[in-house]
C-alpha atoms as a PDB file:
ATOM      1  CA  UNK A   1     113.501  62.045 -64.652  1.00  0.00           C
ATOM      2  CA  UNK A   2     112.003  58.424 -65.562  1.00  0.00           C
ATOM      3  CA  UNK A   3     108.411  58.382 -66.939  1.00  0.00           C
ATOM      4  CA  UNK A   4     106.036  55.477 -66.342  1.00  0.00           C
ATOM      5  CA  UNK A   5     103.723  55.162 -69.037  1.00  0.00           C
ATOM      6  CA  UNK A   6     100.857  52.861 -69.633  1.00  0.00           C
ATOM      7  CA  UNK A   7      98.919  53.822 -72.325  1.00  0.00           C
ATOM      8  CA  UNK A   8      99.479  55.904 -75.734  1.00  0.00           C
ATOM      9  CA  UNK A   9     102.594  57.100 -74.391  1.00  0.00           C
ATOM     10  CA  UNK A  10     103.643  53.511 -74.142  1.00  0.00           C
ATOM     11  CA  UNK A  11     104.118  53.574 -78.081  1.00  0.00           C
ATOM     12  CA  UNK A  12     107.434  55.543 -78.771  1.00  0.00           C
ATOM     13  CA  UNK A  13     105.823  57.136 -81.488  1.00  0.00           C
ATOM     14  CA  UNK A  14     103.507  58.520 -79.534  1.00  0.00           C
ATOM     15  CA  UNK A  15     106.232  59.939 -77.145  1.00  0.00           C
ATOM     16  CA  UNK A  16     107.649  61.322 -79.685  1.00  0.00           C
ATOM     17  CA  UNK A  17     105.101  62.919 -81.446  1.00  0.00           C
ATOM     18  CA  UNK A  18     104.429  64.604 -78.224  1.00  0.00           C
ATOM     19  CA  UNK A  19     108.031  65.604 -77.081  1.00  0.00           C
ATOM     20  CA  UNK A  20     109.961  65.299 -80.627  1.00  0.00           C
ATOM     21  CA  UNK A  21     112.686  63.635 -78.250  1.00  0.00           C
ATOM     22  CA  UNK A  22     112.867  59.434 -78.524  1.00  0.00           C
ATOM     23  CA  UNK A  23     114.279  58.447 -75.358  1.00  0.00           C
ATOM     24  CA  UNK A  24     116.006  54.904 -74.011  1.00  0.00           C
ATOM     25  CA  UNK A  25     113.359  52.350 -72.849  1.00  0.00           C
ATOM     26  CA  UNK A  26     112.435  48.885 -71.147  1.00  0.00           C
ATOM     27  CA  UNK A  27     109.456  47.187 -70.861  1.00  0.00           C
ATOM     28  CA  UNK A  28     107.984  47.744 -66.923  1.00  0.00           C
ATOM     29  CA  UNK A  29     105.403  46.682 -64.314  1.00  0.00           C
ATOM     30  CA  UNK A  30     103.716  49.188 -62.167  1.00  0.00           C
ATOM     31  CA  UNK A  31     102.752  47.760 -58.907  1.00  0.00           C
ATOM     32  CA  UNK A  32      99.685  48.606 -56.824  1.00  0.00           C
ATOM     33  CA  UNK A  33      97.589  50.537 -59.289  1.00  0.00           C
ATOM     34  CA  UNK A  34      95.023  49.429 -61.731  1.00  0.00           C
ATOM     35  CA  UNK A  35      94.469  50.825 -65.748  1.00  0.00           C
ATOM     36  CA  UNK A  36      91.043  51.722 -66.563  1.00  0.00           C
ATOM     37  CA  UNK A  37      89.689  53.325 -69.716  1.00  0.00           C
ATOM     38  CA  UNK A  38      88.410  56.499 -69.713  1.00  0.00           C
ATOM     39  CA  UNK A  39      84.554  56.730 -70.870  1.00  0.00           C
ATOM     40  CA  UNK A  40      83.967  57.757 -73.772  1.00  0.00           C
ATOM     41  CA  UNK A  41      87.833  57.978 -74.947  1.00  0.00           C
ATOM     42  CA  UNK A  42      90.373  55.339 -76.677  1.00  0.00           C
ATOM     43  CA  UNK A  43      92.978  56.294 -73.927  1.00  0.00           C
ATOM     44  CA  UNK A  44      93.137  54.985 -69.843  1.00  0.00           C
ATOM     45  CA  UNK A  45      93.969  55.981 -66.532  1.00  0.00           C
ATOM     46  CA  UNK A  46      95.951  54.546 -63.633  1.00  0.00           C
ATOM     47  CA  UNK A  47      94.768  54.870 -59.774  1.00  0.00           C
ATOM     48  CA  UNK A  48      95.825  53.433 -57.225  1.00  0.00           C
ATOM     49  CA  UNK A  49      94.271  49.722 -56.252  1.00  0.00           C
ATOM     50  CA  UNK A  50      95.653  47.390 -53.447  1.00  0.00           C
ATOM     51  CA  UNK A  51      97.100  44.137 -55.462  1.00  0.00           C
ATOM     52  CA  UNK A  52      97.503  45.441 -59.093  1.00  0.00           C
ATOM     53  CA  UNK A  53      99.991  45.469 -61.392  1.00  0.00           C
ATOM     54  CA  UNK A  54      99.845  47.413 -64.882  1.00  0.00           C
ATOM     55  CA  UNK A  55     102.101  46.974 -67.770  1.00  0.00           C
ATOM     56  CA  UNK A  56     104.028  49.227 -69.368  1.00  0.00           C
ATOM     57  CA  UNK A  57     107.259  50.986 -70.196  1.00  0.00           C
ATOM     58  CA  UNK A  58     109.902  52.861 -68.471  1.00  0.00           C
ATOM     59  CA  UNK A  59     111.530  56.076 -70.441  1.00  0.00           C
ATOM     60  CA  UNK A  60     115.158  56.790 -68.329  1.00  0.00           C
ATOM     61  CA  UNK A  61     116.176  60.497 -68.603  1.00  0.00           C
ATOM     62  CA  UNK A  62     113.082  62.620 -69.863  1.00  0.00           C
ATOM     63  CA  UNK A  63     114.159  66.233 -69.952  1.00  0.00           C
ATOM     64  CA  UNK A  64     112.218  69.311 -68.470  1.00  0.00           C
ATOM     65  CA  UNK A  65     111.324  70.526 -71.628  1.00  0.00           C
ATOM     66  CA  UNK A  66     109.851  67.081 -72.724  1.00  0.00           C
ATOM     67  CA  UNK A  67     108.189  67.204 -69.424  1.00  0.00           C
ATOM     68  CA  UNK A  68     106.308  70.470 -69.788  1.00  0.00           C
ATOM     69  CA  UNK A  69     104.954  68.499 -72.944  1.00  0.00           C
ATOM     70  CA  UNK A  70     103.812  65.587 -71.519  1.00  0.00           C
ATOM     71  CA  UNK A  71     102.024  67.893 -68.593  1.00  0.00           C
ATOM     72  CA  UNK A  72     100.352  69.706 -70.758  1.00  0.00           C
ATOM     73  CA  UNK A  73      99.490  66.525 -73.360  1.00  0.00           C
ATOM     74  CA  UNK A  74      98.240  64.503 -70.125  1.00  0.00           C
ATOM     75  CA  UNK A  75      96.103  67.264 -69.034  1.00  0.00           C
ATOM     76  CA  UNK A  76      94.020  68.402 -66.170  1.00  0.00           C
ATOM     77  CA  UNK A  77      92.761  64.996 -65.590  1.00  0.00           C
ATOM     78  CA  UNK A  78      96.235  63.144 -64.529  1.00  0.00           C
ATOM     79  CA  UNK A  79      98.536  64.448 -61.960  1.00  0.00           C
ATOM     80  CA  UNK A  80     102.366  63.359 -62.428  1.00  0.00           C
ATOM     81  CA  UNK A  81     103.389  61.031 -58.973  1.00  0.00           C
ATOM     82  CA  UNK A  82     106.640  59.174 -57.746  1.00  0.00           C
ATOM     83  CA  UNK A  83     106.469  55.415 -58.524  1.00  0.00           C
ATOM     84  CA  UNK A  84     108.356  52.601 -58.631  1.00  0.00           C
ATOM     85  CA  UNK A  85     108.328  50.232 -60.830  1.00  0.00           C
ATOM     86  CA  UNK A  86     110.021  46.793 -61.712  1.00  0.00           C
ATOM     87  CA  UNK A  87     111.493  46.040 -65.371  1.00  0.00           C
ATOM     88  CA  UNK A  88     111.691  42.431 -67.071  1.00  0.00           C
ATOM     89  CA  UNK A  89     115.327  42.328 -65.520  1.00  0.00           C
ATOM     90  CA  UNK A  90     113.876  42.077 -62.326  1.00  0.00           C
ATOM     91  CA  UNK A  91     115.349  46.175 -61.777  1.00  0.00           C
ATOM     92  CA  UNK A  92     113.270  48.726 -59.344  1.00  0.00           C
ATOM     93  CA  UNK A  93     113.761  51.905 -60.932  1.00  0.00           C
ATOM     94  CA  UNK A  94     112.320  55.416 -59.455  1.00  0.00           C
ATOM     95  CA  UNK A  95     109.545  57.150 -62.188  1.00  0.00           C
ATOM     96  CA  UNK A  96     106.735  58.947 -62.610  1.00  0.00           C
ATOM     97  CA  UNK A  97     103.412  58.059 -63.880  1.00  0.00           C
ATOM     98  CA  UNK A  98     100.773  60.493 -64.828  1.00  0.00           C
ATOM     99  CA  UNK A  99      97.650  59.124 -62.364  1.00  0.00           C
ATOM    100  CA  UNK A 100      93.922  60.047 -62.367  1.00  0.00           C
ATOM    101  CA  UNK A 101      93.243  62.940 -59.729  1.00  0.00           C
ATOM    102  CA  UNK A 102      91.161  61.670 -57.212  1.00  0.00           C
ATOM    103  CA  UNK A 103      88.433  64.232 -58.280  1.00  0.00           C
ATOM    104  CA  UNK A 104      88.323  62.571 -61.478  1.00  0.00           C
ATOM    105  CA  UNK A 105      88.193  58.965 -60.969  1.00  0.00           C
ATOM    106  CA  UNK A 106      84.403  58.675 -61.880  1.00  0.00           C
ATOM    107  CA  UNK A 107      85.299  59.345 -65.694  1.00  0.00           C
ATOM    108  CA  UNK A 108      86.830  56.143 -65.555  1.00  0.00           C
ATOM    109  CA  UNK A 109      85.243  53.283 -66.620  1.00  0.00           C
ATOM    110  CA  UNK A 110      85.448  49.700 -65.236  1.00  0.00           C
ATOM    111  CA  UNK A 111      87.540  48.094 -68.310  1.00  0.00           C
ATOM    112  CA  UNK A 112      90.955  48.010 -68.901  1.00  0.00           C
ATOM    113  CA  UNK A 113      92.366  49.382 -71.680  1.00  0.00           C
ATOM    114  CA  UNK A 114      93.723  47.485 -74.490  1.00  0.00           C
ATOM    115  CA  UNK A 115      96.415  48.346 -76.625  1.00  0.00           C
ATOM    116  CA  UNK A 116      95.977  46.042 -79.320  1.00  0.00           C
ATOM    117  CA  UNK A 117      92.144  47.425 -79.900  1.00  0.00           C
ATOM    118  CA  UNK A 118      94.004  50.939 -79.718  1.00  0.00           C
ATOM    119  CA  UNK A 119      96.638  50.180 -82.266  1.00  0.00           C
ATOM    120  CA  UNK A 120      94.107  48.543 -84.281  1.00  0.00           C
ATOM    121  CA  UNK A 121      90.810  50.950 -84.119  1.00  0.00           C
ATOM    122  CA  UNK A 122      92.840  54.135 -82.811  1.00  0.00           C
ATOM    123  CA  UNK A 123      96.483  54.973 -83.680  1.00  0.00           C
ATOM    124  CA  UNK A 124      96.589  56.475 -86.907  1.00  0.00           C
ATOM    125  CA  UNK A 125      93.557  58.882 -85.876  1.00  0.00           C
ATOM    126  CA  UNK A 126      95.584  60.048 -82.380  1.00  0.00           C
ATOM    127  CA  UNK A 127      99.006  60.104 -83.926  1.00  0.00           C
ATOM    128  CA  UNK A 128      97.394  62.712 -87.067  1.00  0.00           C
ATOM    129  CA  UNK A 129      95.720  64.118 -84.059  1.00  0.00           C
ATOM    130  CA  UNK A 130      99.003  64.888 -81.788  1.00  0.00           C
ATOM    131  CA  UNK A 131     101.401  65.020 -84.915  1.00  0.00           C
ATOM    132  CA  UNK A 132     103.817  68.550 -84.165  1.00  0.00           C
ATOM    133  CA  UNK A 133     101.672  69.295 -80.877  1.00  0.00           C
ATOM    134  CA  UNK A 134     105.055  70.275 -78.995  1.00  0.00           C
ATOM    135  CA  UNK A 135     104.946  72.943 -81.328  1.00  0.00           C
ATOM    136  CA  UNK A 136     101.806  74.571 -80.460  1.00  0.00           C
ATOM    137  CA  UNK A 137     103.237  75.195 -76.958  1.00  0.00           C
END
Protein backbone atom coordinates (compact mmCIF):
# COMPACT_ATOMS: atom_id res chain seq x y z
CA UNK A 1 0.00 0.00 0.00
CA UNK A 2 1.13 3.74 -0.96
CA UNK A 3 0.45 6.44 1.70
CA UNK A 4 -0.30 10.05 0.79
CA UNK A 5 0.81 12.26 3.36
CA UNK A 6 0.59 15.95 3.77
CA UNK A 7 1.47 17.00 6.94
CA UNK A 8 3.84 15.63 9.91
CA UNK A 9 3.94 12.44 8.24
CA UNK A 10 5.40 14.24 5.30
CA UNK A 11 8.79 14.45 7.36
CA UNK A 12 10.39 10.87 7.24
CA UNK A 13 11.26 11.24 10.65
CA UNK A 14 8.08 11.56 11.61
CA UNK A 15 7.08 8.33 9.69
CA UNK A 16 9.39 6.74 11.28
CA UNK A 17 9.02 7.61 14.63
CA UNK A 18 5.56 6.40 14.18
CA UNK A 19 6.13 3.05 12.26
CA UNK A 20 10.04 2.46 13.09
CA UNK A 21 10.03 1.43 9.25
CA UNK A 22 11.67 4.33 6.68
CA UNK A 23 10.15 3.60 3.50
CA UNK A 24 11.06 4.74 -0.41
CA UNK A 25 9.61 8.20 -1.28
CA UNK A 26 8.88 11.05 -3.94
CA UNK A 27 7.69 14.27 -3.61
CA UNK A 28 3.61 14.30 -4.75
CA UNK A 29 0.55 16.45 -5.56
CA UNK A 30 -2.82 15.51 -4.33
CA UNK A 31 -5.47 16.71 -6.60
CA UNK A 32 -8.96 17.91 -5.65
CA UNK A 33 -8.64 18.33 -1.92
CA UNK A 34 -7.61 21.24 0.14
CA UNK A 35 -5.10 21.22 3.62
CA UNK A 36 -6.44 23.05 6.45
CA UNK A 37 -5.10 23.31 9.98
CA UNK A 38 -6.75 21.92 12.64
CA UNK A 39 -7.82 24.58 15.48
CA UNK A 40 -6.11 24.68 18.10
CA UNK A 41 -3.30 22.04 16.88
CA UNK A 42 0.21 22.42 14.89
CA UNK A 43 -1.00 19.55 12.53
CA UNK A 44 -3.79 19.77 9.28
CA UNK A 45 -6.36 18.01 7.56
CA UNK A 46 -7.24 17.24 3.95
CA UNK A 47 -11.04 17.26 2.55
CA UNK A 48 -12.10 17.18 -0.37
CA UNK A 49 -12.49 20.75 -2.43
CA UNK A 50 -13.31 21.04 -6.23
CA UNK A 51 -9.93 22.66 -7.87
CA UNK A 52 -7.22 21.99 -5.18
CA UNK A 53 -4.13 20.60 -5.15
CA UNK A 54 -2.01 19.83 -1.85
CA UNK A 55 1.58 19.02 -1.65
CA UNK A 56 3.12 16.32 -0.33
CA UNK A 57 4.85 12.97 -0.45
CA UNK A 58 4.19 9.57 -1.66
CA UNK A 59 5.57 6.45 0.63
CA UNK A 60 5.46 3.14 -2.05
CA UNK A 61 5.01 -0.16 -0.10
CA UNK A 62 3.80 0.64 3.58
CA UNK A 63 3.26 -2.65 5.33
CA UNK A 64 0.12 -3.73 7.42
CA UNK A 65 1.83 -3.52 10.47
CA UNK A 66 3.06 0.11 9.72
CA UNK A 67 -0.46 0.68 8.77
CA UNK A 68 -2.15 -0.30 12.02
CA UNK A 69 0.34 2.49 13.31
CA UNK A 70 -0.46 5.14 11.27
CA UNK A 71 -4.44 4.30 11.97
CA UNK A 72 -4.12 4.47 15.23
CA UNK A 73 -1.44 7.71 15.19
CA UNK A 74 -4.03 9.54 12.72
CA UNK A 75 -6.86 8.88 14.94
CA UNK A 76 -10.57 9.08 15.10
CA UNK A 77 -10.58 12.28 13.30
CA UNK A 78 -9.11 11.06 9.70
CA UNK A 79 -10.43 8.17 7.83
CA UNK A 80 -7.79 6.39 5.40
CA UNK A 81 -9.32 6.83 1.42
CA UNK A 82 -8.08 5.74 -2.16
CA UNK A 83 -6.35 8.65 -3.98
CA UNK A 84 -4.42 9.37 -6.67
CA UNK A 85 -1.91 11.40 -6.88
CA UNK A 86 0.74 12.82 -9.41
CA UNK A 87 4.66 12.88 -8.55
CA UNK A 88 7.27 15.56 -9.94
CA UNK A 89 7.88 12.91 -12.81
CA UNK A 90 4.66 13.62 -14.04
CA UNK A 91 3.66 9.61 -12.57
CA UNK A 92 -0.15 8.86 -11.27
CA UNK A 93 0.36 6.49 -8.63
CA UNK A 94 -2.67 4.77 -6.52
CA UNK A 95 -2.41 5.84 -2.40
CA UNK A 96 -4.05 6.55 0.44
CA UNK A 97 -4.41 9.65 2.37
CA UNK A 98 -5.75 9.87 5.83
CA UNK A 99 -8.86 12.63 5.19
CA UNK A 100 -11.02 14.53 7.73
CA UNK A 101 -14.41 12.55 8.39
CA UNK A 102 -17.07 14.52 7.24
CA UNK A 103 -18.39 14.72 10.89
CA UNK A 104 -15.35 16.45 11.75
CA UNK A 105 -14.68 19.03 9.27
CA UNK A 106 -15.75 21.98 11.60
CA UNK A 107 -12.45 21.44 13.75
CA UNK A 108 -10.77 22.65 10.85
CA UNK A 109 -9.80 25.93 10.51
CA UNK A 110 -9.68 28.14 7.36
CA UNK A 111 -5.64 28.30 7.03
CA UNK A 112 -3.43 26.10 5.52
CA UNK A 113 -0.92 24.56 7.23
CA UNK A 114 2.62 25.39 6.95
CA UNK A 115 5.42 23.24 7.30
CA UNK A 116 8.10 25.58 7.64
CA UNK A 117 6.20 27.32 10.85
CA UNK A 118 5.87 23.51 11.97
CA UNK A 119 9.49 22.61 11.57
CA UNK A 120 10.36 25.81 13.04
CA UNK A 121 7.81 26.34 16.19
CA UNK A 122 6.76 22.49 16.36
CA UNK A 123 9.02 19.52 15.47
CA UNK A 124 11.20 18.85 18.21
CA UNK A 125 8.08 19.07 20.72
CA UNK A 126 5.91 16.33 18.37
CA UNK A 127 8.86 14.17 17.50
CA UNK A 128 9.75 13.88 21.79
CA UNK A 129 6.04 13.59 21.82
CA UNK A 130 5.61 10.45 19.27
CA UNK A 131 9.29 9.17 19.89
CA UNK A 132 8.78 4.89 20.39
CA UNK A 133 4.82 5.35 20.10
CA UNK A 134 4.69 2.05 17.85
CA UNK A 135 5.66 0.57 20.92
CA UNK A 136 2.87 1.44 23.09
CA UNK A 137 0.57 -0.50 20.71
Amino acid sequence: MNIFAYGTLWIPDVMYAVTAREFRFKNAILRGYARFTVKGESYPGIIPVTDAVTEGIIYFDVDELSLERLDAFEGDLYQRKPVRVETKEREIQDAEAYVVKPKFRDHLSSSDWNMKEFDQKHLKAFLETYQGFQKNL
